[in-house]
Protein backbone atom coordinates (compact mmCIF):
# COMPACT_ATOMS: atom_id res chain seq x y z
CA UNK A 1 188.50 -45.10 119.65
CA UNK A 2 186.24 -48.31 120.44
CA UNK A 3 184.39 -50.40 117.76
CA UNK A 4 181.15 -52.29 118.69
CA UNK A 5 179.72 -54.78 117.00
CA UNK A 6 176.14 -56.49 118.01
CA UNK A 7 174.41 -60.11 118.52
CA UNK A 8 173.82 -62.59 115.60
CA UNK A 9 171.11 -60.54 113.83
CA UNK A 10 170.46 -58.14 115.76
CA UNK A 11 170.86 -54.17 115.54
CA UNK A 12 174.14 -52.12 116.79
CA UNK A 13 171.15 -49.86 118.28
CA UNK A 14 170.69 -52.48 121.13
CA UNK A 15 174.00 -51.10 122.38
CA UNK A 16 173.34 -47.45 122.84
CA UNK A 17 173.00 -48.03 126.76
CA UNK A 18 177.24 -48.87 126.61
CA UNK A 19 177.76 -46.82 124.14
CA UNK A 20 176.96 -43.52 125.15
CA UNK A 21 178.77 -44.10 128.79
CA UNK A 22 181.78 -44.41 126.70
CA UNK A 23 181.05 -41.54 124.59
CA UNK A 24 180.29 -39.46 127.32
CA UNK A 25 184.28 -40.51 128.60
CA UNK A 26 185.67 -39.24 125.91
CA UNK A 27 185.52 -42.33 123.80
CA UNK A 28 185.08 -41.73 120.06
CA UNK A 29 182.42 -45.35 119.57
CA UNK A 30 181.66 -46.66 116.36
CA UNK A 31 179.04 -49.15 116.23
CA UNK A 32 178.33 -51.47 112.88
CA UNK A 33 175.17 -52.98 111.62
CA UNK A 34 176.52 -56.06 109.63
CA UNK A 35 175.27 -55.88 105.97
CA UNK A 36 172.52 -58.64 105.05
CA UNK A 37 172.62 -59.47 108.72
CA UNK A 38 170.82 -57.06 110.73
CA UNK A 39 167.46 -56.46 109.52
CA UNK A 40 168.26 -53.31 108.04
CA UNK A 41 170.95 -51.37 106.75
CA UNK A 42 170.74 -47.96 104.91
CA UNK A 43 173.38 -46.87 102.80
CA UNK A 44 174.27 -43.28 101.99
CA UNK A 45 171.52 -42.24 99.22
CA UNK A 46 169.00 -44.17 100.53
CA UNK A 47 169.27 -48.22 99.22
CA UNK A 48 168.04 -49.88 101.69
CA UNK A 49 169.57 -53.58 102.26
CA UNK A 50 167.82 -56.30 104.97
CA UNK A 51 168.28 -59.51 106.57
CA UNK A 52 169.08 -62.41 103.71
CA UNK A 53 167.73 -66.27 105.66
CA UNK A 54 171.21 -67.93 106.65
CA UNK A 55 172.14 -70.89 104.24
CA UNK A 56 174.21 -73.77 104.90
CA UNK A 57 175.50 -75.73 107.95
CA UNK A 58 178.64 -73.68 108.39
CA UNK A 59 176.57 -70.07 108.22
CA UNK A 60 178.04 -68.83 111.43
CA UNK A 61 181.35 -70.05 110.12
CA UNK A 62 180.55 -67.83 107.23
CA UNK A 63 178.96 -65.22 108.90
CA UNK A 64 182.27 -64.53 111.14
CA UNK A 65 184.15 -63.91 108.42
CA UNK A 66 181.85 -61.43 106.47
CA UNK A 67 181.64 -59.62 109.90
CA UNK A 68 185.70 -59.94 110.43
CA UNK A 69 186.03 -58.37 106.26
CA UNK A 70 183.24 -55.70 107.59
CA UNK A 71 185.34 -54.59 110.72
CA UNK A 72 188.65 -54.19 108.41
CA UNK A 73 186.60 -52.23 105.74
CA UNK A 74 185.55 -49.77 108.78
CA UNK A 75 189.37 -49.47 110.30
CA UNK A 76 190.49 -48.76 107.01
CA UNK A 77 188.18 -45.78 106.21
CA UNK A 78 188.22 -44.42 109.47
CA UNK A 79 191.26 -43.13 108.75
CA UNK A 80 190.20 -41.55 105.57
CA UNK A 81 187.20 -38.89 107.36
CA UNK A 82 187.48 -35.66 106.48
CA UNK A 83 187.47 -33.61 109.90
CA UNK A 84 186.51 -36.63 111.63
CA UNK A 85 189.64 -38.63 111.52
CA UNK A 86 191.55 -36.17 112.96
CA UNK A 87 189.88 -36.62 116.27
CA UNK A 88 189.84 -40.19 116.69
CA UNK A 89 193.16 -41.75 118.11
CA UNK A 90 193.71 -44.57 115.74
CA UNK A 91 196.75 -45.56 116.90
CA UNK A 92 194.40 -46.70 120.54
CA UNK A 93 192.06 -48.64 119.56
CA UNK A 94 189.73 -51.25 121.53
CA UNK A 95 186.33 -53.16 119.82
CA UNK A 96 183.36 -55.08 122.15
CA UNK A 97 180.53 -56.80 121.56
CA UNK A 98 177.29 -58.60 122.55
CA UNK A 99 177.14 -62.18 122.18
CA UNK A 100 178.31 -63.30 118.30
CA UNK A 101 179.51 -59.87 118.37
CA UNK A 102 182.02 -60.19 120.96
CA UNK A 103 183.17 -63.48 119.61
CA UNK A 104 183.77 -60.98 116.49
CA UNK A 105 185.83 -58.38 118.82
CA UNK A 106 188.09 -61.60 119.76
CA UNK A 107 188.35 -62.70 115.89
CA UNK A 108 189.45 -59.34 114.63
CA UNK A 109 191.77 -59.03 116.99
CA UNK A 110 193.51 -62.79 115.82
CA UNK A 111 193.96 -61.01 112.65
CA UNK A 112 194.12 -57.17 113.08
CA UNK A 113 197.07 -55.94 114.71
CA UNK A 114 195.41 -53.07 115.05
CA UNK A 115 192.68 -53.45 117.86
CA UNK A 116 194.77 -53.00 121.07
CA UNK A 117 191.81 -54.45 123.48
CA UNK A 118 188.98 -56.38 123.36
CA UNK A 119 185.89 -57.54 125.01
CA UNK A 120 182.97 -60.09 124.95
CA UNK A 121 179.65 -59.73 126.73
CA UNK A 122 178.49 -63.26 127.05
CA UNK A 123 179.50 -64.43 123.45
CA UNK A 124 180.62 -68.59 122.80
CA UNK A 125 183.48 -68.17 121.53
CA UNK A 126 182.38 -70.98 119.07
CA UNK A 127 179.98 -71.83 116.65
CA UNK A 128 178.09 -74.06 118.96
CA UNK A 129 176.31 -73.23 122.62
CA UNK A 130 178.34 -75.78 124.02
CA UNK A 131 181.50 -74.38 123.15
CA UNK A 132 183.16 -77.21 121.11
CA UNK A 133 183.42 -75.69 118.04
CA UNK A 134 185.53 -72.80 118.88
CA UNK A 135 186.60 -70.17 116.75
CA UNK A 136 189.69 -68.88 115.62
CA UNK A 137 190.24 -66.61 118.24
CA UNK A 138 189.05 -69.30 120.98
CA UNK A 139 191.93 -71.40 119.41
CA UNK A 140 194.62 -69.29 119.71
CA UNK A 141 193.70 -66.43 122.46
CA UNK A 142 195.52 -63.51 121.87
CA UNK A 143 198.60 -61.67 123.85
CA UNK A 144 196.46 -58.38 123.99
CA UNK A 145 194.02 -57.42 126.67
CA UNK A 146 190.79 -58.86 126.93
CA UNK A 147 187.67 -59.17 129.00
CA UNK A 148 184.92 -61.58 129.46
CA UNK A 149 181.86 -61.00 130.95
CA UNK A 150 179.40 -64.10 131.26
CA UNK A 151 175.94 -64.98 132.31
CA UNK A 152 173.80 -67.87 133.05
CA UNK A 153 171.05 -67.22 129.91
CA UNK A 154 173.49 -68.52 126.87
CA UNK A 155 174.18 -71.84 127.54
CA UNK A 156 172.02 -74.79 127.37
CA UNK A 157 172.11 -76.34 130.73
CA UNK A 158 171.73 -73.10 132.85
CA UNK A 159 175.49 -72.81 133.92
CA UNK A 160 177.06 -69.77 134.19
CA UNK A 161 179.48 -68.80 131.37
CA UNK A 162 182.75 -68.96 132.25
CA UNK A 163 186.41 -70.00 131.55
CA UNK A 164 185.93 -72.85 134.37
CA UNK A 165 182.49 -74.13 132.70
CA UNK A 166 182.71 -73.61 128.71
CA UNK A 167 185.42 -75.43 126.76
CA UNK A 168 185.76 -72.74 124.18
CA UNK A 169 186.14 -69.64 127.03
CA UNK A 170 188.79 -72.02 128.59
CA UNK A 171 191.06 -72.71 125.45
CA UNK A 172 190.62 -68.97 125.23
CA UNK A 173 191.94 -68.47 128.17
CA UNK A 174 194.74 -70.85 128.72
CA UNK A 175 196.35 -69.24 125.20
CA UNK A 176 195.79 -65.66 126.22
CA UNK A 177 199.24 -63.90 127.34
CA UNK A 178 197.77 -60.63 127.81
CA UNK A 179 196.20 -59.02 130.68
CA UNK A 180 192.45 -60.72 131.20
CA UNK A 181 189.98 -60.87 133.54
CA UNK A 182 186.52 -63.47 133.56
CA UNK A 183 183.79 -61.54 134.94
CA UNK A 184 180.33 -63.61 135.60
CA UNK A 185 177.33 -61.63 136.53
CA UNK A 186 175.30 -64.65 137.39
CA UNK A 187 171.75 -63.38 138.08
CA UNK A 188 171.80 -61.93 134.73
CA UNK A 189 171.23 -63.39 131.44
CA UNK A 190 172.06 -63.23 127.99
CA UNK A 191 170.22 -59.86 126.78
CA UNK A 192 171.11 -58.33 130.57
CA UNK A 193 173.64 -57.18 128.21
CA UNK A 194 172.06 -55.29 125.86
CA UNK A 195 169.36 -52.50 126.20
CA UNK A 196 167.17 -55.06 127.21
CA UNK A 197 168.05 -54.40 130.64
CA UNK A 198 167.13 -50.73 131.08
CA UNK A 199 164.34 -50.83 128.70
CA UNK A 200 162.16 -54.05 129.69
CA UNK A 201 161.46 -53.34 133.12
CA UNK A 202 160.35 -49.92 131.70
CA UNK A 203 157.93 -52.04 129.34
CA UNK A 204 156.96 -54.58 131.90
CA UNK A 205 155.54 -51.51 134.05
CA UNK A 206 152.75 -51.08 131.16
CA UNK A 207 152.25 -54.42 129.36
CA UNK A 208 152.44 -56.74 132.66
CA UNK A 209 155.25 -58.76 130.88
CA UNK A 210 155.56 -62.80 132.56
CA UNK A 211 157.94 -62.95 135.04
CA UNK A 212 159.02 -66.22 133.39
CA UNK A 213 159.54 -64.26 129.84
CA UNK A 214 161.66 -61.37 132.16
CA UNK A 215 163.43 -63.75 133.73
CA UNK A 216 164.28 -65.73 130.47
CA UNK A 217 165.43 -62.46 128.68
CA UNK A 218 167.26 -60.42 131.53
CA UNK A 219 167.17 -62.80 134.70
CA UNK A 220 166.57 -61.66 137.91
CA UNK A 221 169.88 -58.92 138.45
CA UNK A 222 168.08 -55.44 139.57
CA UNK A 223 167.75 -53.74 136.01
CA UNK A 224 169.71 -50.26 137.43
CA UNK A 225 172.83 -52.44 139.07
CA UNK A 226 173.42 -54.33 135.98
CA UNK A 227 173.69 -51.58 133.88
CA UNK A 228 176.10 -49.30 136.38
CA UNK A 229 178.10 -52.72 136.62
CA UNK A 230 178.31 -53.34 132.70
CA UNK A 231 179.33 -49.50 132.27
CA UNK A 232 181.67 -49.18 135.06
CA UNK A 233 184.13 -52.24 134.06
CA UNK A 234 183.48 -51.53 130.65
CA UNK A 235 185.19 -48.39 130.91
CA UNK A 236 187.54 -48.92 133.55
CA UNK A 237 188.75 -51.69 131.21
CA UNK A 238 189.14 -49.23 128.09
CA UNK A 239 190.72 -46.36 130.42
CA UNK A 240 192.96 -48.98 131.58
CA UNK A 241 194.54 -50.58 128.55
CA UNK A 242 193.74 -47.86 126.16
CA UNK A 243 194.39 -44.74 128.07
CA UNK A 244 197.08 -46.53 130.03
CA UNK A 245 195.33 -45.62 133.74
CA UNK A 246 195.53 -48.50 135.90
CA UNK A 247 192.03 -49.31 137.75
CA UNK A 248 191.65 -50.32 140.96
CA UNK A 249 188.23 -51.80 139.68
CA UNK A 250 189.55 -54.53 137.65
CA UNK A 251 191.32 -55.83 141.00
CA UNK A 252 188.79 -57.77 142.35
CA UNK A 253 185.36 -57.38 143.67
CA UNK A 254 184.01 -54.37 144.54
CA UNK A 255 181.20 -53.23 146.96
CA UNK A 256 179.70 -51.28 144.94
CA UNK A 257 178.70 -53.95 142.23
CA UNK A 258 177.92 -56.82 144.36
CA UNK A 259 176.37 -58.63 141.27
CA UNK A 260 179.58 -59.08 139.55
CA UNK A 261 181.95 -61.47 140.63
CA UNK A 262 185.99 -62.56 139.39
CA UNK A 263 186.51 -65.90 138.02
CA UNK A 264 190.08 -67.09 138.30
């Protein structure tokens, strides 16, 4: 079973593109709007909640931990399902995100033994772009596995994200025990991973989109590579420390996803 969590404020929708490879793998995926958030969440009966303005200096501080209280709240009823918690494998679990919501895969698993694997698609791992406000999880890295994947579109000089380049990814790193790898995809950018990449080409076809506002959004990575890429060690990374499969994928490069590349 895999939790997903999305960006700061955005929609667990914007992840269908990963999600349904997974599902289609045999993945039971559970993907969580964060209450007050997102811009909307409907609750059973119709009561519709949206998007509160964030207060204080601290919000993201704040924010982190209603989203860490939300992902405990959702592992605890899981279990409860009728019909459907019989299927899911609780006792395997693995949780990924986009951006703030990756940083949230890494904080649960500081303080949930019970996410097994982890993995963030281009989030800080702090509370600042520069990564010197790190979180929790940044902090104290965790003996679990856990993947990175970074861009060039979230920081504010241009660099790519990586454990060599942002201080936060790099405490992260040096306290992690468990098996890791750094992935940098660095002709994408930040919403390459989200449905952004399969669905604003599509748009750019009609509306004649700027290149600069493309670029800005989902760089310059061909729209149909980045997405087989995202999927492919997404799921090799699940099958491998959830299904216990070893992948020759997460070995090194590979010639058939020339736009991803190993940081070590």
């Amino acid at each position: 079973m895999v939790l997903y969590s999305p960006g700061w404020g955005s929609l667990r929708t914007l992840g269908t593109s990963t999600v349904e490879d997974l599902a289609s793998k045999g993945y039971v995926v559970v993907t969580v709007d964060h209450t007050h958030e997102a811009p909307m969440v409907e609750f059973p009966g119709g009561r519709l909640e949206t998007a509160k303005p964030a207060q204080g200096d601290d919000y993201l501080k704040a924010g982190m931990e209603t989203r860490r209280q939300d992902m405990r709240f959702v592992l605890d009823r899981l279990s409860s399902l009728d019909g459907l918690g019989r299927a899911m494998d609780l006792s395997r679990v693995g949780m990924f995100g986009h951006s703030f919501g990756g940083d949230t895969a890494a904080e649960v698993m500081a303080t949930d033994r019970r996410v097994d694997a982890g993995a963030d698609l281009d989030g800080w791992l702090a509370y600042d772009v520069d990564g010197r406000r790190p979180t929790r999880a940044a902090t104290e890295g965790t003996a679990r596995p856990f993947l990175l994947m970074g861009s060039s579109g979230s920081t504010r000089d241009g660099r790519p994200r990586s454990h060599l380049t942002s201080p936060a990814w790099k405490s992260f790193w040096e306290h992690s025990s468990g098996f890791k790898r750094d992935l940098l995809m660095p002709e994408a950018m930040h919403y390459s991973f989200t449905d952004l990449q399969a669905f604003l080409p599509q748009l750019d076809e009609q509306l004649e989109i700027e290149p600069e506002v493309r670029a800005k959004r989902i760089g310059t990575v061909d729209p149909g590579r980045s997405v087989a890429s995202q999927r492919a060690y997404l799921s090799a990374f699940f099958d491998q420390t959830l299904k216990h499969r070893p992948q020759r994928l997460l070995r090194g490069e590979s010639a058939e996803h020339p736009d991803v590349t190993f940081v070590r």
